[in-house]
Structures are given as structure tokens and as C-alpha cells.
PDB file of N, CA and C in Angstrom:
ATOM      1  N   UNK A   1      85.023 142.795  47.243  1.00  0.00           N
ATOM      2  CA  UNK A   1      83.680 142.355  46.895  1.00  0.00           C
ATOM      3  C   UNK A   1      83.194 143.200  45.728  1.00  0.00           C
ATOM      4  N   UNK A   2      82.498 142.443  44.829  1.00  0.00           N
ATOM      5  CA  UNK A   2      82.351 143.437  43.226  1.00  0.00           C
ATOM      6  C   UNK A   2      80.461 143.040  43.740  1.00  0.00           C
ATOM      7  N   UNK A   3      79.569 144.418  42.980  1.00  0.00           N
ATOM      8  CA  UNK A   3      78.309 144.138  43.191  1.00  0.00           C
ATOM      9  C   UNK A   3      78.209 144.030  41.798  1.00  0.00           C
ATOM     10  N   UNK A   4      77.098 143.814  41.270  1.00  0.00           N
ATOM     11  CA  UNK A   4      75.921 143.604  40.295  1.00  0.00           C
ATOM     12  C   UNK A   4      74.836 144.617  40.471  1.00  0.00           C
ATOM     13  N   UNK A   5      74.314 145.132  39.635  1.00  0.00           N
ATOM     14  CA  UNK A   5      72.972 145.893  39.827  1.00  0.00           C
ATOM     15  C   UNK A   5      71.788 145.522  38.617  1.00  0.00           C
ATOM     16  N   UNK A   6      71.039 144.881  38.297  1.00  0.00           N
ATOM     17  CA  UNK A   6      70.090 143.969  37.781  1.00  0.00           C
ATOM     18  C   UNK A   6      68.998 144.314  37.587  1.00  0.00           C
ATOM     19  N   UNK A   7      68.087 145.228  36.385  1.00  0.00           N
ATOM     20  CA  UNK A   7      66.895 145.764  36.121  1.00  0.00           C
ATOM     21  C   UNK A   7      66.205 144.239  35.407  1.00  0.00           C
ATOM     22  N   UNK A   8      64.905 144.432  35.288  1.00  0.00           N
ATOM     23  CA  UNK A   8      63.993 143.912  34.418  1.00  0.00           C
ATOM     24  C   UNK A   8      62.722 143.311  35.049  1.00  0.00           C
ATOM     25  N   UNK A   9      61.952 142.381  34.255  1.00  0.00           N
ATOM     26  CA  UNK A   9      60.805 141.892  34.850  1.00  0.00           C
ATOM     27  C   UNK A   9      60.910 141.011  35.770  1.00  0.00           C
ATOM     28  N   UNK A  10      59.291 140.662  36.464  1.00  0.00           N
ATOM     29  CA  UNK A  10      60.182 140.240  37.603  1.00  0.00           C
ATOM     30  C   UNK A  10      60.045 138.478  37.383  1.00  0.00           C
ATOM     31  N   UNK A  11      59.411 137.967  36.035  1.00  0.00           N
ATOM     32  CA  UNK A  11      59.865 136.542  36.071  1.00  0.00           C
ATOM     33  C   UNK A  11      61.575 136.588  35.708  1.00  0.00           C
ATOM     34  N   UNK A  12      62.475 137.255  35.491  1.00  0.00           N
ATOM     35  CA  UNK A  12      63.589 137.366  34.575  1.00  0.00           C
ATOM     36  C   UNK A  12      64.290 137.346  36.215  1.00  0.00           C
ATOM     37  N   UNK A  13      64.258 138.369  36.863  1.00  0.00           N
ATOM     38  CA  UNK A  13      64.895 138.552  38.290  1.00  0.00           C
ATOM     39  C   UNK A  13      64.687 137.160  38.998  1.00  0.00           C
ATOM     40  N   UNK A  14      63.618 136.496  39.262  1.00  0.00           N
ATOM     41  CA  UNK A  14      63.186 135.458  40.232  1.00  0.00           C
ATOM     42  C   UNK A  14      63.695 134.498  39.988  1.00  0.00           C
ATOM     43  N   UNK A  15      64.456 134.695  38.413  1.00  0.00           N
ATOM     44  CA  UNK A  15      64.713 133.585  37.833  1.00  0.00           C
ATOM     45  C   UNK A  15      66.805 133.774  38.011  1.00  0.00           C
ATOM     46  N   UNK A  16      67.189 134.788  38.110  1.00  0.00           N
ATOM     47  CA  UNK A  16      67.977 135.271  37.984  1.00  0.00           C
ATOM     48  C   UNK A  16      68.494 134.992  39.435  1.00  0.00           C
ATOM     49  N   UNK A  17      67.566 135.941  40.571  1.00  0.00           N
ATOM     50  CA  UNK A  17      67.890 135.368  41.945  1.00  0.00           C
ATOM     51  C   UNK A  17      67.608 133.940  42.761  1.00  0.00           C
ATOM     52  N   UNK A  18      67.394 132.899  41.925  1.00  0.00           N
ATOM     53  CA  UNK A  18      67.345 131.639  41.800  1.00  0.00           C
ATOM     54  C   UNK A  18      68.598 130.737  41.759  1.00  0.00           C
ATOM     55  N   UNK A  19      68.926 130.831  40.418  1.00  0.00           N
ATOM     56  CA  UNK A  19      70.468 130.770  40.399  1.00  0.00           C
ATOM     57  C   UNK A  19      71.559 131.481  41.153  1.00  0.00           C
ATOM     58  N   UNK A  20      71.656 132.759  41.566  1.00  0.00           N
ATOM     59  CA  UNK A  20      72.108 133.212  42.194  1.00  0.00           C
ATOM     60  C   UNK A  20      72.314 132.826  43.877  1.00  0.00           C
ATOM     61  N   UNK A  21      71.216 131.971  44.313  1.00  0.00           N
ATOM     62  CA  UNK A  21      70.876 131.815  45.644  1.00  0.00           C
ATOM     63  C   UNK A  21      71.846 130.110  45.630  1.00  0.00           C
ATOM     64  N   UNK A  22      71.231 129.416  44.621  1.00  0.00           N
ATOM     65  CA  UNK A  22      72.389 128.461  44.239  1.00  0.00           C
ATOM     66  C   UNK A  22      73.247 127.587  43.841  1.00  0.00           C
ATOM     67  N   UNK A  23      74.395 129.394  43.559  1.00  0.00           N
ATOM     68  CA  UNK A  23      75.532 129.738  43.652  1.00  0.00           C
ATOM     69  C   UNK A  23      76.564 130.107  44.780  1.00  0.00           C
ATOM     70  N   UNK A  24      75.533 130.256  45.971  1.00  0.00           N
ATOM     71  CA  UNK A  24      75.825 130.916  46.917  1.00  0.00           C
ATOM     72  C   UNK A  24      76.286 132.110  46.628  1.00  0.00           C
ATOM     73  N   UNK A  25      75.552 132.858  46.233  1.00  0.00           N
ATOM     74  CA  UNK A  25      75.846 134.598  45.743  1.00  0.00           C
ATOM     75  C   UNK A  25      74.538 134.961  46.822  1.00  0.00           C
ATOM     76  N   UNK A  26      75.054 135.972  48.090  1.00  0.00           N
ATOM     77  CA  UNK A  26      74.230 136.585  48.412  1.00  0.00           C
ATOM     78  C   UNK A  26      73.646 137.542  47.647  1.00  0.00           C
ATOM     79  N   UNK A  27      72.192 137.715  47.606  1.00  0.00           N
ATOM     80  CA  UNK A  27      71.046 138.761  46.703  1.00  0.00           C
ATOM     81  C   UNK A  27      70.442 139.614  47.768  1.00  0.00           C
ATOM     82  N   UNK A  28      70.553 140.690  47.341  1.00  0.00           N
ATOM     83  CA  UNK A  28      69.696 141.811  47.917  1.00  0.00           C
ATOM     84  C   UNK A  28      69.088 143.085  47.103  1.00  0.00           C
ATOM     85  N   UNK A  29      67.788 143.276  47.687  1.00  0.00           N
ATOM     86  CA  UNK A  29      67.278 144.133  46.367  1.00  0.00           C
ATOM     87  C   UNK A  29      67.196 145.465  47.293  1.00  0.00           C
ATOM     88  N   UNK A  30      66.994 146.489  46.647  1.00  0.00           N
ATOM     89  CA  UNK A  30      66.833 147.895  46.844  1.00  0.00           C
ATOM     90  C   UNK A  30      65.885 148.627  46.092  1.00  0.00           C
ATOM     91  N   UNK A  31      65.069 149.248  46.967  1.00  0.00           N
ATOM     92  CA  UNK A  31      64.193 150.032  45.741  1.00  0.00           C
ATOM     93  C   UNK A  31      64.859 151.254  45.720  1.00  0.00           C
ATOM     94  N   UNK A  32      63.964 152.051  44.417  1.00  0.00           N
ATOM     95  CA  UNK A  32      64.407 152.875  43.410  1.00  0.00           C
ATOM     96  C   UNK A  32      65.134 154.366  43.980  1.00  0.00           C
ATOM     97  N   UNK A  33      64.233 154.784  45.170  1.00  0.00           N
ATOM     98  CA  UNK A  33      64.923 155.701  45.927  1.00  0.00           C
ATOM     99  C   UNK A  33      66.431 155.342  46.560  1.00  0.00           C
ATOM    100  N   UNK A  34      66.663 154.095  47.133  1.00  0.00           N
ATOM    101  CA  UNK A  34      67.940 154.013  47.154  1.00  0.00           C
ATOM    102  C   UNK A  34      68.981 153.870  46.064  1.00  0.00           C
ATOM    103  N   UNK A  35      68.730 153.330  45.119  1.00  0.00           N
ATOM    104  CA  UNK A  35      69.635 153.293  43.697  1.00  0.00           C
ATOM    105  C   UNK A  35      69.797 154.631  43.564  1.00  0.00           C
ATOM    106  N   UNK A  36      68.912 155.568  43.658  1.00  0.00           N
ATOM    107  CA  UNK A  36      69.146 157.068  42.909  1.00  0.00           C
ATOM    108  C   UNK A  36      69.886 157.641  44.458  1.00  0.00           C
ATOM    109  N   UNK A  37      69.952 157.187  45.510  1.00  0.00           N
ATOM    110  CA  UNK A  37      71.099 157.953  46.784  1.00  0.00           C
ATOM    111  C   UNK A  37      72.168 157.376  46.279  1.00  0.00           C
ATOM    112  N   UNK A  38      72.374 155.772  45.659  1.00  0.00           N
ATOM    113  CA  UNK A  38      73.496 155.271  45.829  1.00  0.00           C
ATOM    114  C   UNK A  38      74.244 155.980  44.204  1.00  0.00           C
ATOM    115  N   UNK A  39      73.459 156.102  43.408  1.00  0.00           N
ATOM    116  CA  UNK A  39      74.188 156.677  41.795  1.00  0.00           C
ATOM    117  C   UNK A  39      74.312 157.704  42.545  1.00  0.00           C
ATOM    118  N   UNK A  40      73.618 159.263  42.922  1.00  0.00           N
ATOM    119  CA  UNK A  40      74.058 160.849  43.525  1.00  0.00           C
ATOM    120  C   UNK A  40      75.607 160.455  44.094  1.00  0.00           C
ATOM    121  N   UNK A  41      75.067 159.724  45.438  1.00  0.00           N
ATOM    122  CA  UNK A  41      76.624 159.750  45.571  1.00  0.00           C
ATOM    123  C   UNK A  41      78.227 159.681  45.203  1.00  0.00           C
ATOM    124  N   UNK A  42      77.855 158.380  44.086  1.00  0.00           N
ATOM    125  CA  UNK A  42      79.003 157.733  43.758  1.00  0.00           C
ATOM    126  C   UNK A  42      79.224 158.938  42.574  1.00  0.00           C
ATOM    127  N   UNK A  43      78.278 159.863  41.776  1.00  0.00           N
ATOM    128  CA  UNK A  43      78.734 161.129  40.796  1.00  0.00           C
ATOM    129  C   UNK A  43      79.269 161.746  41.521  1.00  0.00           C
ATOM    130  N   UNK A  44      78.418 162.428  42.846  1.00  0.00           N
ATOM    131  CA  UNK A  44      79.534 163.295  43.928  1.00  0.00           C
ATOM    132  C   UNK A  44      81.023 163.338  43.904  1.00  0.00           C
ATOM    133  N   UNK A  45      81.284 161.768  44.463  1.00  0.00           N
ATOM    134  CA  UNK A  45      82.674 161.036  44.834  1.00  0.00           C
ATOM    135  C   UNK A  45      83.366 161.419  43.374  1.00  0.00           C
ATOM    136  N   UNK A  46      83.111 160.840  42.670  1.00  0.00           N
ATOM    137  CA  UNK A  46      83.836 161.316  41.348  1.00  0.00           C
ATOM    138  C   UNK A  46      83.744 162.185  40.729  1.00  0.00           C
ATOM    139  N   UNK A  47      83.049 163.336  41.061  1.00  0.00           N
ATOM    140  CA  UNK A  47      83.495 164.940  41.022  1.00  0.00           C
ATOM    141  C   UNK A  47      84.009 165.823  41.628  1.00  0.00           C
ATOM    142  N   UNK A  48      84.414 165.437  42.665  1.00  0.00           N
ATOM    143  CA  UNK A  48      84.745 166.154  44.047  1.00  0.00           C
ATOM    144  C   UNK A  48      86.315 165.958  43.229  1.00  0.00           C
ATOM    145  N   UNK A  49      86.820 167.290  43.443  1.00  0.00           N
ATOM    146  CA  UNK A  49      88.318 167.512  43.298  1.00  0.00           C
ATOM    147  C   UNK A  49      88.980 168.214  44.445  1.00  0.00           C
ATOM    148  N   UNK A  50      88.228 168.446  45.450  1.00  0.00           N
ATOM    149  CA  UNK A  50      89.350 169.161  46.845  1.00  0.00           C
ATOM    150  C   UNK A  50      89.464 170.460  46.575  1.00  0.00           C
ATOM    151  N   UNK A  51      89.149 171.575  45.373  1.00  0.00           N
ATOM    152  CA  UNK A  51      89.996 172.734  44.838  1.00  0.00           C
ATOM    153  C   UNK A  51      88.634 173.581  45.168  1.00  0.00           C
ATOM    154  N   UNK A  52      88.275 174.818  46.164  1.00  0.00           N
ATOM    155  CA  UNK A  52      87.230 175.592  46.306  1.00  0.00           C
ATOM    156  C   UNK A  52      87.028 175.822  45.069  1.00  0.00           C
ATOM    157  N   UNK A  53      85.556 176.482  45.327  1.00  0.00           N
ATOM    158  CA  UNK A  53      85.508 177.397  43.544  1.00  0.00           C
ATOM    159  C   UNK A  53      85.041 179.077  44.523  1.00  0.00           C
ATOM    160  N   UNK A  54      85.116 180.142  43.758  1.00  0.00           N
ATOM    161  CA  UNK A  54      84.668 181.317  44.168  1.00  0.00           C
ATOM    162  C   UNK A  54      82.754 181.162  43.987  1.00  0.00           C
ATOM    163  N   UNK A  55      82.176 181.686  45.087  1.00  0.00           N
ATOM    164  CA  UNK A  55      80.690 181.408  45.223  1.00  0.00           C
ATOM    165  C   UNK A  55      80.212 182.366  44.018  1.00  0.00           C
ATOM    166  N   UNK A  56      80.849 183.517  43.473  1.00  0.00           N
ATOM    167  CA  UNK A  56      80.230 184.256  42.668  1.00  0.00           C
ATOM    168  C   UNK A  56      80.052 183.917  41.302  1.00  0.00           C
ATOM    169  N   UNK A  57      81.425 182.958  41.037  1.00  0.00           N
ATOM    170  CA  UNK A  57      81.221 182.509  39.721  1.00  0.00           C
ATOM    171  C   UNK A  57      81.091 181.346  39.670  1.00  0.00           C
ATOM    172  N   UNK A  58      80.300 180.779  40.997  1.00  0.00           N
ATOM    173  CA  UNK A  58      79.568 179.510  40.499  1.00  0.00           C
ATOM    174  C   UNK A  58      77.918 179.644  40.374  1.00  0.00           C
ATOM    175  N   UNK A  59      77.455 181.276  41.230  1.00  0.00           N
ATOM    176  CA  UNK A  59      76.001 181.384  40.985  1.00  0.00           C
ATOM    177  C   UNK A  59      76.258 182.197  39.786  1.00  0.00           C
ATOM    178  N   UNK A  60      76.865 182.616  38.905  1.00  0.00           N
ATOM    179  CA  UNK A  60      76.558 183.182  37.891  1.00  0.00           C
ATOM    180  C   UNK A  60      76.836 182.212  36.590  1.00  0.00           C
ATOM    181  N   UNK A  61      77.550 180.923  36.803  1.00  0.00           N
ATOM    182  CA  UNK A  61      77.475 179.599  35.801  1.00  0.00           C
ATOM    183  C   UNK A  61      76.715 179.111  36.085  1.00  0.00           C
ATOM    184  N   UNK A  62      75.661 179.340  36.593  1.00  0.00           N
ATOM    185  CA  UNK A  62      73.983 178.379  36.920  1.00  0.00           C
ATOM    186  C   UNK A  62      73.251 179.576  37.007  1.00  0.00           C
ATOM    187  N   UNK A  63      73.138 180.332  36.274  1.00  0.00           N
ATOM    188  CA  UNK A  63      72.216 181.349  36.159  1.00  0.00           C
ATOM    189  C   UNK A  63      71.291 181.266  35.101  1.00  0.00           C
ATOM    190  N   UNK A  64      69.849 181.660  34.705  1.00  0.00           N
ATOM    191  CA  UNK A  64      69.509 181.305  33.576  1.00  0.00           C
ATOM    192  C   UNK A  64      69.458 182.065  32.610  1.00  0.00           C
TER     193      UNK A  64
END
């Protein structure tokens, strides 16, 4: 299953999830706090390499 993620006004969307409805494309919307859990995560996932780092020289590369 591939998603879509779809900004703009909301005659453009209504018009958008219109056609979409049918197409038989299920639509579901999310507000903004979930988009920003669902982007955090998916950067997480694709930074995560498995390899510890030492705690000392990761608070002293985020130091100001």
C-alpha cells in the first residue's frame, strides 16, 4: 500500500478528496501534530544505525 500526503486549501482538498472517494481511494486526514509524530519517526528509522556512540562525546558535540 503506497500513501499520499496532500497540503493546501481546503476548496483544492474537498475537491481532491472528491475524486478520490470516486476512485475508490480510501481518504483520511490527520492533523498537524500527527504528521510531525509521523515525519520524527520515520527521520528516527532512517538514522538509527545499531552502532552505540560514547555518552561523552555525544554531550560534548551538542554543546554550545
Amino acid at each position: 500500500m503506497e500513501y499520499a500526503i496532500i497540503s493546501g486549501g481546503s476548496k483544492d482538498i474537498q475537491l481532491l478528496v472528491t475524486i478520490a472517494k470516486k476512485m475508490e481511494i480510501n481518504v483520511q486526514f490527520i492533523n498537524k501534530e500527527d504528521l510531525e509524530d509521523f515525519v520524527m519517526a520515520k527521520a528516527i528509522k532512517e538514522g538509527e544505525t545499531g552502532e552505540l556512540i560514547d555518552k561523552a562525546e555525544f554531550l560534548k558535540s551538542t554543546a554550545l
